[in-house]
C-alpha atoms as a PDB file:
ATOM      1  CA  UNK A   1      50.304 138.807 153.731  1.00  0.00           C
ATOM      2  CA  UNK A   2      53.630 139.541 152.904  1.00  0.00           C
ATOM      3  CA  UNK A   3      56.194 139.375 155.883  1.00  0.00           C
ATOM      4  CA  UNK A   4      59.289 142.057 155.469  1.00  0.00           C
ATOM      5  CA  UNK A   5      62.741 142.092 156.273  1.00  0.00           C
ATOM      6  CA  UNK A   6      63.065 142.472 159.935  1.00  0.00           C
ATOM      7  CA  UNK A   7      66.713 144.438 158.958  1.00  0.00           C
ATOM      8  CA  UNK A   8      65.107 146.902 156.751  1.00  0.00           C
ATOM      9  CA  UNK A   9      63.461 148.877 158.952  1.00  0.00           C
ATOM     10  CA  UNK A  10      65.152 148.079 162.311  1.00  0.00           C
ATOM     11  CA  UNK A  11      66.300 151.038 164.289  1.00  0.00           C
ATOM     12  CA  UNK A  12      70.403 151.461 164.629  1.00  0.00           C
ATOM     13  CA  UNK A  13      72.981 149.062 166.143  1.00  0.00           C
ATOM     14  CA  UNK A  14      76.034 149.525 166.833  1.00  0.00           C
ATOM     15  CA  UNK A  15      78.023 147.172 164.302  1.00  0.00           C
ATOM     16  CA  UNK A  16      77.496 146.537 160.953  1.00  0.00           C
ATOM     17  CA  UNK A  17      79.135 144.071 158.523  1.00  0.00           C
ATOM     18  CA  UNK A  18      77.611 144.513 154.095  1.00  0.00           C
ATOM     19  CA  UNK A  19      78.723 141.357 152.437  1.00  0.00           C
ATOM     20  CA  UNK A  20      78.748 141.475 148.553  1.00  0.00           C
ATOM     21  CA  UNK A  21      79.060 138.535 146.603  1.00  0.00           C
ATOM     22  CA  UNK A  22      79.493 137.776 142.815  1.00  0.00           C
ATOM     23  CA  UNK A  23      77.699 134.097 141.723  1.00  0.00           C
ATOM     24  CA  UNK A  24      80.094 131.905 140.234  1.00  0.00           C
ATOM     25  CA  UNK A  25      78.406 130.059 136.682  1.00  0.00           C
ATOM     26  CA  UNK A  26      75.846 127.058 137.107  1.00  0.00           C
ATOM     27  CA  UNK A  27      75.345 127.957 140.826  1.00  0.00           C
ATOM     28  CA  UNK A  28      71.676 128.982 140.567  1.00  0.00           C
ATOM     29  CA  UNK A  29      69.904 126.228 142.152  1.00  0.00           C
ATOM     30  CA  UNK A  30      72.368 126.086 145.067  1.00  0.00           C
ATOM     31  CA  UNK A  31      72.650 130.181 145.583  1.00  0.00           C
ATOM     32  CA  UNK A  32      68.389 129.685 145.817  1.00  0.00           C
ATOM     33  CA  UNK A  33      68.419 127.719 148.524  1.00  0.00           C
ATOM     34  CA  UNK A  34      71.093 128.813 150.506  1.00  0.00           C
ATOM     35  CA  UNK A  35      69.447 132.588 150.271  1.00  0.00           C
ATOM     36  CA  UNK A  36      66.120 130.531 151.670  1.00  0.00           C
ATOM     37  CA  UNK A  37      68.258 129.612 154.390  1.00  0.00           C
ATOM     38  CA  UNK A  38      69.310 133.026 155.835  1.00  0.00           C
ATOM     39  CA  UNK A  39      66.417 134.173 157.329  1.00  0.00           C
ATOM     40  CA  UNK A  40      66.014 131.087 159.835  1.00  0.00           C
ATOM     41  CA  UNK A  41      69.857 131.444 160.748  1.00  0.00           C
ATOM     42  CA  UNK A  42      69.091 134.832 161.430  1.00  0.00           C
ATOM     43  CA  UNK A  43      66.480 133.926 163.770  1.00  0.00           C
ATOM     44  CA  UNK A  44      68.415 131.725 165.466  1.00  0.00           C
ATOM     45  CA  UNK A  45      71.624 133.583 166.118  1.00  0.00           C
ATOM     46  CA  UNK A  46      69.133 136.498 167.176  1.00  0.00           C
ATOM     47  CA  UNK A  47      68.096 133.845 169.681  1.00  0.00           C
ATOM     48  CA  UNK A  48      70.776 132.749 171.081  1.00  0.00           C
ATOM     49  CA  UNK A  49      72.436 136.052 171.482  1.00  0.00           C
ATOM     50  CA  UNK A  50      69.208 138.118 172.363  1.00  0.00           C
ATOM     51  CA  UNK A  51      70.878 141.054 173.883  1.00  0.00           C
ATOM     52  CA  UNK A  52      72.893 141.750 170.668  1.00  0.00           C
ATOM     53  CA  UNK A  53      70.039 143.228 169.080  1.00  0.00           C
ATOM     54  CA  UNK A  54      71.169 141.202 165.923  1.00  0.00           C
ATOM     55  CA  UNK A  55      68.971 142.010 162.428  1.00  0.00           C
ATOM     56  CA  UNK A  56      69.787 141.047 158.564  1.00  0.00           C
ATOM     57  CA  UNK A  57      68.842 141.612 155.052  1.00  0.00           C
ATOM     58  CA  UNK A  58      69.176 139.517 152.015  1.00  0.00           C
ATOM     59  CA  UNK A  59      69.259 141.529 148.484  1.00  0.00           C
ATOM     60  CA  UNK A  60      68.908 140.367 145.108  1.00  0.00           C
ATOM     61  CA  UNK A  61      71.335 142.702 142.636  1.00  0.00           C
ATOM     62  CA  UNK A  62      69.182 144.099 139.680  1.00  0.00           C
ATOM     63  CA  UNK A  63      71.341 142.717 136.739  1.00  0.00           C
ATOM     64  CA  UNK A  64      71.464 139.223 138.754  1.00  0.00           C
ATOM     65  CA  UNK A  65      67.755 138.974 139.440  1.00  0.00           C
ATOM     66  CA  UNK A  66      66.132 137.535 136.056  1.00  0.00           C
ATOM     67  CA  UNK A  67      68.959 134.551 136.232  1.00  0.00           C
ATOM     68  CA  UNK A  68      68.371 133.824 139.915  1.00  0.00           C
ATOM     69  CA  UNK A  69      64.384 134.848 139.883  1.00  0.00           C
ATOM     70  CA  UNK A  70      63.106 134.222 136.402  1.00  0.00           C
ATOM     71  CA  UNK A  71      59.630 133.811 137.648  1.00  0.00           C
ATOM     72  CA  UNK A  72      59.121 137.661 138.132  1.00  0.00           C
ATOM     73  CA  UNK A  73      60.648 141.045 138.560  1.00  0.00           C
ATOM     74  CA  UNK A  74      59.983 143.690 140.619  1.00  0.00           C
ATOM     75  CA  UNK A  75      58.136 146.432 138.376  1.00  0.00           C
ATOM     76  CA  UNK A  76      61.152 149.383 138.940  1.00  0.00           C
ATOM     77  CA  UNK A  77      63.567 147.419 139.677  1.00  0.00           C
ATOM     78  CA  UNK A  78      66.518 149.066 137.202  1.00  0.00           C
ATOM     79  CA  UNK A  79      70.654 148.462 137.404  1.00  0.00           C
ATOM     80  CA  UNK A  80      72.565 151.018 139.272  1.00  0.00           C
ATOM     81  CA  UNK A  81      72.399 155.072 137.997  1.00  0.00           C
ATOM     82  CA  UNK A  82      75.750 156.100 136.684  1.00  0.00           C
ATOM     83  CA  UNK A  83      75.798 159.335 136.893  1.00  0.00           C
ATOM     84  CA  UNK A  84      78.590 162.068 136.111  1.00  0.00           C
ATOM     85  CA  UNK A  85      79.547 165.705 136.110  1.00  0.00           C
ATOM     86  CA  UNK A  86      82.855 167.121 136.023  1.00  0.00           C
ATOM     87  CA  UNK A  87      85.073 165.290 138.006  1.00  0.00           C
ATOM     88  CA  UNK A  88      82.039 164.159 140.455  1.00  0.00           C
ATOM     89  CA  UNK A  89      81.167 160.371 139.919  1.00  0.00           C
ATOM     90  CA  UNK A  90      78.727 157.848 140.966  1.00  0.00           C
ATOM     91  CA  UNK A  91      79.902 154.538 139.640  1.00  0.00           C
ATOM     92  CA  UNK A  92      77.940 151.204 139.498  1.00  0.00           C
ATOM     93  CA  UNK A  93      79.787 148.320 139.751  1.00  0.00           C
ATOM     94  CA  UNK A  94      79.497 144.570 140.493  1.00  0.00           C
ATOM     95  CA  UNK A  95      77.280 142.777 142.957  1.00  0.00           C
ATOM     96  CA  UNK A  96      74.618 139.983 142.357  1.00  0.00           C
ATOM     97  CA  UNK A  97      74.251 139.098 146.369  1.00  0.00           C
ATOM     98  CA  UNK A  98      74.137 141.659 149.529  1.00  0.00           C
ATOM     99  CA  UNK A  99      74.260 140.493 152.978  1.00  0.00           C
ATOM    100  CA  UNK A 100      73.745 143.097 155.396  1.00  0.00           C
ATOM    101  CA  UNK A 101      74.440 142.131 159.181  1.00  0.00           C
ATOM    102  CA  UNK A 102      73.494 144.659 161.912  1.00  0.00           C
ATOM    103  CA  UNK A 103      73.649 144.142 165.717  1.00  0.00           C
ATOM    104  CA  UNK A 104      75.232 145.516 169.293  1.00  0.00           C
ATOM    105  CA  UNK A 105      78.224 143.139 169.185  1.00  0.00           C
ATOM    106  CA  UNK A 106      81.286 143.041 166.669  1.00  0.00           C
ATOM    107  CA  UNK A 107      81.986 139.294 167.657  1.00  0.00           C
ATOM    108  CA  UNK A 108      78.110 138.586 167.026  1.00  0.00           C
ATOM    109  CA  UNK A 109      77.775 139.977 163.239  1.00  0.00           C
ATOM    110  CA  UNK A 110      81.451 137.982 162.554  1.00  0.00           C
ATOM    111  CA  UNK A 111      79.908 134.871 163.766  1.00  0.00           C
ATOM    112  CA  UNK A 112      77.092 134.897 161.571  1.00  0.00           C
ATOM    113  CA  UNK A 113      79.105 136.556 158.176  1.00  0.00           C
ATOM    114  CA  UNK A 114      81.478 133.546 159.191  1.00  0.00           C
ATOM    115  CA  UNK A 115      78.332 131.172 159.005  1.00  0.00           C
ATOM    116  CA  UNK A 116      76.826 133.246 156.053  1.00  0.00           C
ATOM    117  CA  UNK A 117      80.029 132.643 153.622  1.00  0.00           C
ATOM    118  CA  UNK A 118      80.103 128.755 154.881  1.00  0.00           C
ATOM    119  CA  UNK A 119      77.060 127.929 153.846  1.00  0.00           C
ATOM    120  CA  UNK A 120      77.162 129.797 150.335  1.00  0.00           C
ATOM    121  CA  UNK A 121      80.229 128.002 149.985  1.00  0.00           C
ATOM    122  CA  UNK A 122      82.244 128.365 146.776  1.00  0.00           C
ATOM    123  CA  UNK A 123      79.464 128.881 144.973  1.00  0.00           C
ATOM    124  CA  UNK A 124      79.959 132.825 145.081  1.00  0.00           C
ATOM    125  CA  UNK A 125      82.676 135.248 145.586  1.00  0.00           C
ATOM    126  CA  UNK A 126      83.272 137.164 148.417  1.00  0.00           C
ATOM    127  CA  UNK A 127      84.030 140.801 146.716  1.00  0.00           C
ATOM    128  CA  UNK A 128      83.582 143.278 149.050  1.00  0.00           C
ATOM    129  CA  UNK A 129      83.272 143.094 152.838  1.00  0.00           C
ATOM    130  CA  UNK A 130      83.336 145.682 155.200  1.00  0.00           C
ATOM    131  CA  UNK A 131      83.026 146.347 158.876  1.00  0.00           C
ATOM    132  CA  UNK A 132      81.026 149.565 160.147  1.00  0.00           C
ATOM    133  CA  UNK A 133      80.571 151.045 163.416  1.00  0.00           C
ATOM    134  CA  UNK A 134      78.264 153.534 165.063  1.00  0.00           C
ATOM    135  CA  UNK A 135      80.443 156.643 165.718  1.00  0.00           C
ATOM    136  CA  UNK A 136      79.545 158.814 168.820  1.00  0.00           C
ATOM    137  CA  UNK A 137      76.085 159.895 168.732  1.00  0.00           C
ATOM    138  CA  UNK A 138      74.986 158.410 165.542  1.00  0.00           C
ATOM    139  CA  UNK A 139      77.365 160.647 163.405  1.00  0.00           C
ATOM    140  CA  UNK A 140      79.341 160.223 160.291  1.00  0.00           C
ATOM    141  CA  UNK A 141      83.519 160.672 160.480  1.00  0.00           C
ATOM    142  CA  UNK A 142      83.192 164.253 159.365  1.00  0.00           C
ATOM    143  CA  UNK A 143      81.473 165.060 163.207  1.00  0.00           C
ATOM    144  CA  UNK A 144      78.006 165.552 161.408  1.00  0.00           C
ATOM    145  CA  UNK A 145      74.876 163.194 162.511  1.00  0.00           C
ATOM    146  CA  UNK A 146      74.119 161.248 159.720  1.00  0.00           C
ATOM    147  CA  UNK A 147      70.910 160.226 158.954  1.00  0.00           C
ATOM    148  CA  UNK A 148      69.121 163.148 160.373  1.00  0.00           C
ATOM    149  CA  UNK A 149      66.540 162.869 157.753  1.00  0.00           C
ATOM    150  CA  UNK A 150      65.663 159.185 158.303  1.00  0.00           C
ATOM    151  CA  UNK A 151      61.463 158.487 159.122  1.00  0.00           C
ATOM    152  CA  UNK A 152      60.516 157.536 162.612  1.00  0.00           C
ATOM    153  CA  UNK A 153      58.522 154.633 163.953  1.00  0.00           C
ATOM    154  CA  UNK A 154      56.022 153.356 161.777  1.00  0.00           C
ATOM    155  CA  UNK A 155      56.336 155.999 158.626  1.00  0.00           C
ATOM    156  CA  UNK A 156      59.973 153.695 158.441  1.00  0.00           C
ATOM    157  CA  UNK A 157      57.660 151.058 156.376  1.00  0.00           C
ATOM    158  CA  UNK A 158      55.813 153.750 154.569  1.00  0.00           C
ATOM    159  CA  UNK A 159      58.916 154.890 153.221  1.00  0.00           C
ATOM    160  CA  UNK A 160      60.905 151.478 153.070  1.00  0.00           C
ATOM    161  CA  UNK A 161      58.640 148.922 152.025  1.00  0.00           C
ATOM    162  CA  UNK A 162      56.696 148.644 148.423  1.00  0.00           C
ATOM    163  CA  UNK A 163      52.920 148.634 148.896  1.00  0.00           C
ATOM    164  CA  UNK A 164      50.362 146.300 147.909  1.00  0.00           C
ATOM    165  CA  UNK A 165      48.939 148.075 145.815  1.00  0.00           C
ATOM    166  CA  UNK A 166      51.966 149.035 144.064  1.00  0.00           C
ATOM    167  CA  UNK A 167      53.688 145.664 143.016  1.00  0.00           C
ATOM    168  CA  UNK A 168      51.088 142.848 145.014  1.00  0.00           C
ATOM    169  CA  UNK A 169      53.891 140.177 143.543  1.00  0.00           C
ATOM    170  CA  UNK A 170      56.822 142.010 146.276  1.00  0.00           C
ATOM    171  CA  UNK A 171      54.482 143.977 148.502  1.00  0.00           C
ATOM    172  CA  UNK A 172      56.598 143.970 151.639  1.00  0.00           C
ATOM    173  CA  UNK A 173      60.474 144.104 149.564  1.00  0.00           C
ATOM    174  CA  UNK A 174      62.330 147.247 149.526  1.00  0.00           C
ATOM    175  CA  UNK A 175      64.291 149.166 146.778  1.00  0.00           C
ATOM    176  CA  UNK A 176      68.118 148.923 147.831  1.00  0.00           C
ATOM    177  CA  UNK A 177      70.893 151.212 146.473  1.00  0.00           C
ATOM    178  CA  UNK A 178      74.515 151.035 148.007  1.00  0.00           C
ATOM    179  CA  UNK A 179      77.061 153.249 147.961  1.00  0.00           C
ATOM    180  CA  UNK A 180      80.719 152.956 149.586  1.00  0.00           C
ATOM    181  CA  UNK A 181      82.022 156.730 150.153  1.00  0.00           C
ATOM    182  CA  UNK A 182      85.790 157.189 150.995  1.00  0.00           C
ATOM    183  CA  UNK A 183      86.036 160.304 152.754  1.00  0.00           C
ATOM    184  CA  UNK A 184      89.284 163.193 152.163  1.00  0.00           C
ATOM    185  CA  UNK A 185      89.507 163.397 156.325  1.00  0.00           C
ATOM    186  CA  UNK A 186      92.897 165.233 155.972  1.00  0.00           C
ATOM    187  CA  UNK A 187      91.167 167.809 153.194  1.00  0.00           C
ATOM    188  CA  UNK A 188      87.846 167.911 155.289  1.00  0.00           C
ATOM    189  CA  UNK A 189      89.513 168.780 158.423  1.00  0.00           C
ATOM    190  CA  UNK A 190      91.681 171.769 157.275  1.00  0.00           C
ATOM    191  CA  UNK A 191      88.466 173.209 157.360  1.00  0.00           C
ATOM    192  CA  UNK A 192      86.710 175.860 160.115  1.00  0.00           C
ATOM    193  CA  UNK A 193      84.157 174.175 162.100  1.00  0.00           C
ATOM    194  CA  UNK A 194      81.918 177.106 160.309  1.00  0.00           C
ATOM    195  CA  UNK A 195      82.730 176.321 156.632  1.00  0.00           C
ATOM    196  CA  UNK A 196      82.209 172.552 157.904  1.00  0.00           C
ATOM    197  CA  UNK A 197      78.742 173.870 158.582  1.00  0.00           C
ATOM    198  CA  UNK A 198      78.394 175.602 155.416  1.00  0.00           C
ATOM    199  CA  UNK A 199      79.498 172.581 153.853  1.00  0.00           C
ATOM    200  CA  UNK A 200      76.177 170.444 155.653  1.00  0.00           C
ATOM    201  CA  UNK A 201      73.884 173.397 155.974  1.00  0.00           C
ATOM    202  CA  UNK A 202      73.391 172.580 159.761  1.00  0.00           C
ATOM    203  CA  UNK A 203      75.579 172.846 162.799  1.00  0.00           C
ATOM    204  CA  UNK A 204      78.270 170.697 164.127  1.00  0.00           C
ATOM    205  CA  UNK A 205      78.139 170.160 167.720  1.00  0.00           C
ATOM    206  CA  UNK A 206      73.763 170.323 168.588  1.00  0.00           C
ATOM    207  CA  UNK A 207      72.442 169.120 164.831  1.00  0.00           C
ATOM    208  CA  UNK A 208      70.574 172.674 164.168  1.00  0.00           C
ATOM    209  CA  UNK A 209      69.252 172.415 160.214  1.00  0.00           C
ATOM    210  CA  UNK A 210      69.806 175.764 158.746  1.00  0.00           C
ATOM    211  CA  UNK A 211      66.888 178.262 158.298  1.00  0.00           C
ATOM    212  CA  UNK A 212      66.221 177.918 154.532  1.00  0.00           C
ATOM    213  CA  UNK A 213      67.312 181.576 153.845  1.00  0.00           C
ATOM    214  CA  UNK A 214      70.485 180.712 155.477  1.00  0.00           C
ATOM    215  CA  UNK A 215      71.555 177.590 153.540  1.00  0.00           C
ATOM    216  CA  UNK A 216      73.642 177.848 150.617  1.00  0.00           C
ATOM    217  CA  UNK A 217      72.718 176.391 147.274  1.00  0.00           C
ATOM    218  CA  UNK A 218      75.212 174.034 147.716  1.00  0.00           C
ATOM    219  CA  UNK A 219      75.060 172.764 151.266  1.00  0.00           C
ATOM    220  CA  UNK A 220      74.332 169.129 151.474  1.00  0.00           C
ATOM    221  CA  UNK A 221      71.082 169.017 152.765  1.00  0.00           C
ATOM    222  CA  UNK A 222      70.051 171.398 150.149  1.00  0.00           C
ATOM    223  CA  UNK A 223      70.630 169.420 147.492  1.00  0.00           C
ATOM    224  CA  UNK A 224      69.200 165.919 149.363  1.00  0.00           C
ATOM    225  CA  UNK A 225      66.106 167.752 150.614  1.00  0.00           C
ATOM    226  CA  UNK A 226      64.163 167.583 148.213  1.00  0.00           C
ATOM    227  CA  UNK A 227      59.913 168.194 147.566  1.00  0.00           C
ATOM    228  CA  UNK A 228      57.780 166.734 144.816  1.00  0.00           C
ATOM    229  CA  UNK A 229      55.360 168.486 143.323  1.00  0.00           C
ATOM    230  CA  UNK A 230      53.061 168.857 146.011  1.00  0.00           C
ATOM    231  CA  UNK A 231      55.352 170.207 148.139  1.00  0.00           C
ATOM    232  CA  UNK A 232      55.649 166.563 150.123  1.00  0.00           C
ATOM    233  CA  UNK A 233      59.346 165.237 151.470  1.00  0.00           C
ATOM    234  CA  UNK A 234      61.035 162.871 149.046  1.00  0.00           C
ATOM    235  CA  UNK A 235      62.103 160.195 151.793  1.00  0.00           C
ATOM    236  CA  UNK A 236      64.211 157.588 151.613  1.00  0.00           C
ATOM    237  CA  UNK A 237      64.951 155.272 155.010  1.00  0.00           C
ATOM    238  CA  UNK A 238      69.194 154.827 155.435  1.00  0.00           C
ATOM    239  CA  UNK A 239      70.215 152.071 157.109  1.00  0.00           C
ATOM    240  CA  UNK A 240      74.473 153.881 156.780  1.00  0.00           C
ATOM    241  CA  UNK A 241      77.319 153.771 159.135  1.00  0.00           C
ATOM    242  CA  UNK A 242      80.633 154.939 158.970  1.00  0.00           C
ATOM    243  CA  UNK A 243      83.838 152.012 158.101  1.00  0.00           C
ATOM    244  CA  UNK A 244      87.608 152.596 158.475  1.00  0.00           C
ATOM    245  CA  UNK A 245      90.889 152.253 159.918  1.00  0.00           C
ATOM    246  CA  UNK A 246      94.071 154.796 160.076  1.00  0.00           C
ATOM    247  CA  UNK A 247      94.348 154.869 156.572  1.00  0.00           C
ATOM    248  CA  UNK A 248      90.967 154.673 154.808  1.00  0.00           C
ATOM    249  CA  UNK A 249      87.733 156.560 156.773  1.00  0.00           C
ATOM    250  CA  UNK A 250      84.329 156.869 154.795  1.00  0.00           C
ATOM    251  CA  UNK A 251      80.766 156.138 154.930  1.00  0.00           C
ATOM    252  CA  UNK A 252      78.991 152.573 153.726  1.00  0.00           C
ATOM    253  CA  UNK A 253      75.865 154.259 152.963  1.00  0.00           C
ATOM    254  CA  UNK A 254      72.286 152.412 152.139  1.00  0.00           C
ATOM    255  CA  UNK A 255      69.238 153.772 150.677  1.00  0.00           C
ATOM    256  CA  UNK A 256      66.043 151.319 151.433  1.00  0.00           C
ATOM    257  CA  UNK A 257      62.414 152.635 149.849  1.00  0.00           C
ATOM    258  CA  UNK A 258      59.786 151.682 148.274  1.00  0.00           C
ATOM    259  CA  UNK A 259      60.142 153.119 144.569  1.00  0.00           C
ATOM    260  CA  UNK A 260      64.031 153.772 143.363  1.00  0.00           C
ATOM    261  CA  UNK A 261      62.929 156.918 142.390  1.00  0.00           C
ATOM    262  CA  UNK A 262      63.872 159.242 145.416  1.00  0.00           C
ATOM    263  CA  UNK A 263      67.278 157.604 145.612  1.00  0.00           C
ATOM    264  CA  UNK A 264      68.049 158.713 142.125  1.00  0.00           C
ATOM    265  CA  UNK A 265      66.806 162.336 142.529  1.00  0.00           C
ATOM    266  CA  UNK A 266      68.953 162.725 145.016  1.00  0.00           C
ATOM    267  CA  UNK A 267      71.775 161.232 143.347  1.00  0.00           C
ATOM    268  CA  UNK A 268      71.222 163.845 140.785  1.00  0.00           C
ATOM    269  CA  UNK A 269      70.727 166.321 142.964  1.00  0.00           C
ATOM    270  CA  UNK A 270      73.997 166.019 144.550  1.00  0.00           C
ATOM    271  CA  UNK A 271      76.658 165.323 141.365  1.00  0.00           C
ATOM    272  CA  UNK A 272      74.531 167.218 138.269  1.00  0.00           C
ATOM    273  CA  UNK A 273      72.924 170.488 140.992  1.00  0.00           C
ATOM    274  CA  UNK A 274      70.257 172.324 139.753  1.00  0.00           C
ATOM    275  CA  UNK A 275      71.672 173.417 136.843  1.00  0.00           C
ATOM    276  CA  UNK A 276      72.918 176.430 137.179  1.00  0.00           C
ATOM    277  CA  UNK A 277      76.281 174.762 139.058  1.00  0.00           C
ATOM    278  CA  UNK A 278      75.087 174.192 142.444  1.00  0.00           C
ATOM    279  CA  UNK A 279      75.470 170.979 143.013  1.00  0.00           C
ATOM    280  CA  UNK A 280      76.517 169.290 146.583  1.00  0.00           C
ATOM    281  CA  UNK A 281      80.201 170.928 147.784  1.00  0.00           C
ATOM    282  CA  UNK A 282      80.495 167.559 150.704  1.00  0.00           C
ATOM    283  CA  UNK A 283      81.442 165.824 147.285  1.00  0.00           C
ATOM    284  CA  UNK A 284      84.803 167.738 147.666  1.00  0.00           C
ATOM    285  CA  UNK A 285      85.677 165.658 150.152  1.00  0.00           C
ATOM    286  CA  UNK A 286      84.305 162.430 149.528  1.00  0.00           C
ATOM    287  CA  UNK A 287      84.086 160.183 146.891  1.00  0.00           C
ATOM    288  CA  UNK A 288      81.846 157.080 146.204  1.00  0.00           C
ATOM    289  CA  UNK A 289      83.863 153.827 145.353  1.00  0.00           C
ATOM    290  CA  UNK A 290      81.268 151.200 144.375  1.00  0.00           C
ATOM    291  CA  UNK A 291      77.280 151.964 143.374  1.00  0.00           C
ATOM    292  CA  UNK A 292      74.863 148.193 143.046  1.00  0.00           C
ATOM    293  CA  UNK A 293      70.829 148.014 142.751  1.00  0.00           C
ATOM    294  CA  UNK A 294      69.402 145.925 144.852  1.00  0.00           C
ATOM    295  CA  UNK A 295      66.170 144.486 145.854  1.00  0.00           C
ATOM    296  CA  UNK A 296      65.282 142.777 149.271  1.00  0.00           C
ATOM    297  CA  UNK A 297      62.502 141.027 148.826  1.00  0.00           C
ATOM    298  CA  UNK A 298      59.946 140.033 151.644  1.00  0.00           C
ATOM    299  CA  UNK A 299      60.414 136.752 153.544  1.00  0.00           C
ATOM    300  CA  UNK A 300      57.714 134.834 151.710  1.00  0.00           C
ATOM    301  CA  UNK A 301      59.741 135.420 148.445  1.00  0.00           C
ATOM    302  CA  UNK A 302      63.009 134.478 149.938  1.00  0.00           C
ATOM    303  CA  UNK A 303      61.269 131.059 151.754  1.00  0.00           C
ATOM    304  CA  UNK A 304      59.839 130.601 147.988  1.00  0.00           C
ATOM    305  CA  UNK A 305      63.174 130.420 146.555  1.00  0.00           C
ATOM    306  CA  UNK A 306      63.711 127.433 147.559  1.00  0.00           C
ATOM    307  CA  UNK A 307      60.965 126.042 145.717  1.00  0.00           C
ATOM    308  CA  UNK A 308      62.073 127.235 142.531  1.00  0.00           C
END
């Protein structure tokens, strides 16, 4: 039976470091068994600093995955959505390798990204790195609680993981999208608290949704709230926390699930509306930077990679 990711569907931590990498040429066989690798380390570190809390997940980038995993694809697994309306973007750009590192200690996750990047060596390039943080109560840098959405307990793997059923090849693997949003934090917070609201479609301070009849077309959780045709939740699980420093604030944002589907609904949703020009007003103030398809495949297809 396939084994999952312990990092997909591990509840919050307090530090987070995403690690994107670009493979250098001829590096194949080397990148394989160093990815076979990180799962064990993982372990270990978890070990040795048990109170950290520490979790990880290795992802394969959808335009990287026939070179590296020629053997088989996951059946949906597509590049990145670019998607555009107006001056509202969602990019995709580079990314062959992500390395997400969660835990309860800053000096933990730098230990292991340190021991991450030694032992892929110069066989990839580091080209993006950044450090998150749980803000407050589990809120983004706008003062809203992110992720208010997100499953609970065991309907995390319904959402997260791909079935058995569905792809029996990477039953237990997980659909990964990534998006790096820099917020406008001088532009969001000329606002009211009660057009911040607006803005959400819940409240600021105690995390109250909106009553439907309340919520404009354009509030955010509006246009990410979205039903199938039975009138079921489209779900995804987000693993996001918020990065920055004095000059540059935003969210790293990550959307595990089982089918890519629901990420790109939303993604729709929120930059191309409903058609008749709603579409999602928190995109006045923030913008994404980078946009990478990803899949993070269960354990017994990393361990197997080294056997390729």
């Amino acid at each position: 039976m396939a084994r999952e990711q312990f990092g997909i569907c591990a509840e919050p931590n307090l530090h987070g470091t995403y690690l994107i990498f670009n493979a250098m040429d001829d590096s194949n066989a080397f990148i394989r068994q160093a990815l076979s690798r990180i799962p064990a380390m993982l372990d270990h570190y978890a070990d040795r600093f048990s109170e950290a809390n520490l979790n990880g997940v290795v992802a394969i980038g959808a335009n990287y995955w026939d070179e590296l995993v020629p053997q088989g694809r996951p059946k949906l697994l597509a590049p990145f959505p670019t998607l555009q309306a107006d001056d509202r973007i969602a990019p995709a750009t580079s990314g062959d390798i992500y390395i997400e590192i969660r835990s309860d200690r800053a000096d933990v996750n730098h230990i292991v990204s340190t021991k991450v990047v030694e032992l892929l060596e110069d066989k990839v390039e580091l080209i993006e790195q950044t450090r998150a943080f749980r803000y407050l109560d589990g809120r983004d840098l706008t003062g809203f609680v992110d992720g208010t959405e997100n499953p609970q307990g065991l309907h995390r793997r319904e959402v997260a993981l791909v079935r058995e059923e569905a792809d029996p090849d990477f039953a237990g693997g997980s659909y990964l999208h990534i998006q790096r949003y820099r917020h406008n934090m001088k532009l969001w917070n000329m606002l009211k608290e009660k057009a911040q609201e607006d803005v959400f479609g819940r409240t600021k301070l105690d995390n109250v949704e909106y009553a439907s009849a309340d919520k404009p077309l354009t509030a955010h959780t509006k246009r990410t709230n979205l039903k199938d045709a039975d009138g079921k939740s489209i779900e995804i699980l987000r693993q996001s926390m918020p990065y920055g420093d004095m000059k540059v604030q935003g969210l790293f944002f990550t959307s595990y699930c089982h089918s890519p589907e629901p990420f790109t609904l939303m993604l729709k949703s929120m930059i191309q509306g409903d058609g008749e020009g709603h579409f999602d007003h928190m995109l006045k103030y923030t913008e994404a930077q980078t946009g990478v398809a990803f899949f993070a495949p269960s354990l017994n297809v990393l361990a197997g990679l080294a056997e390729a």
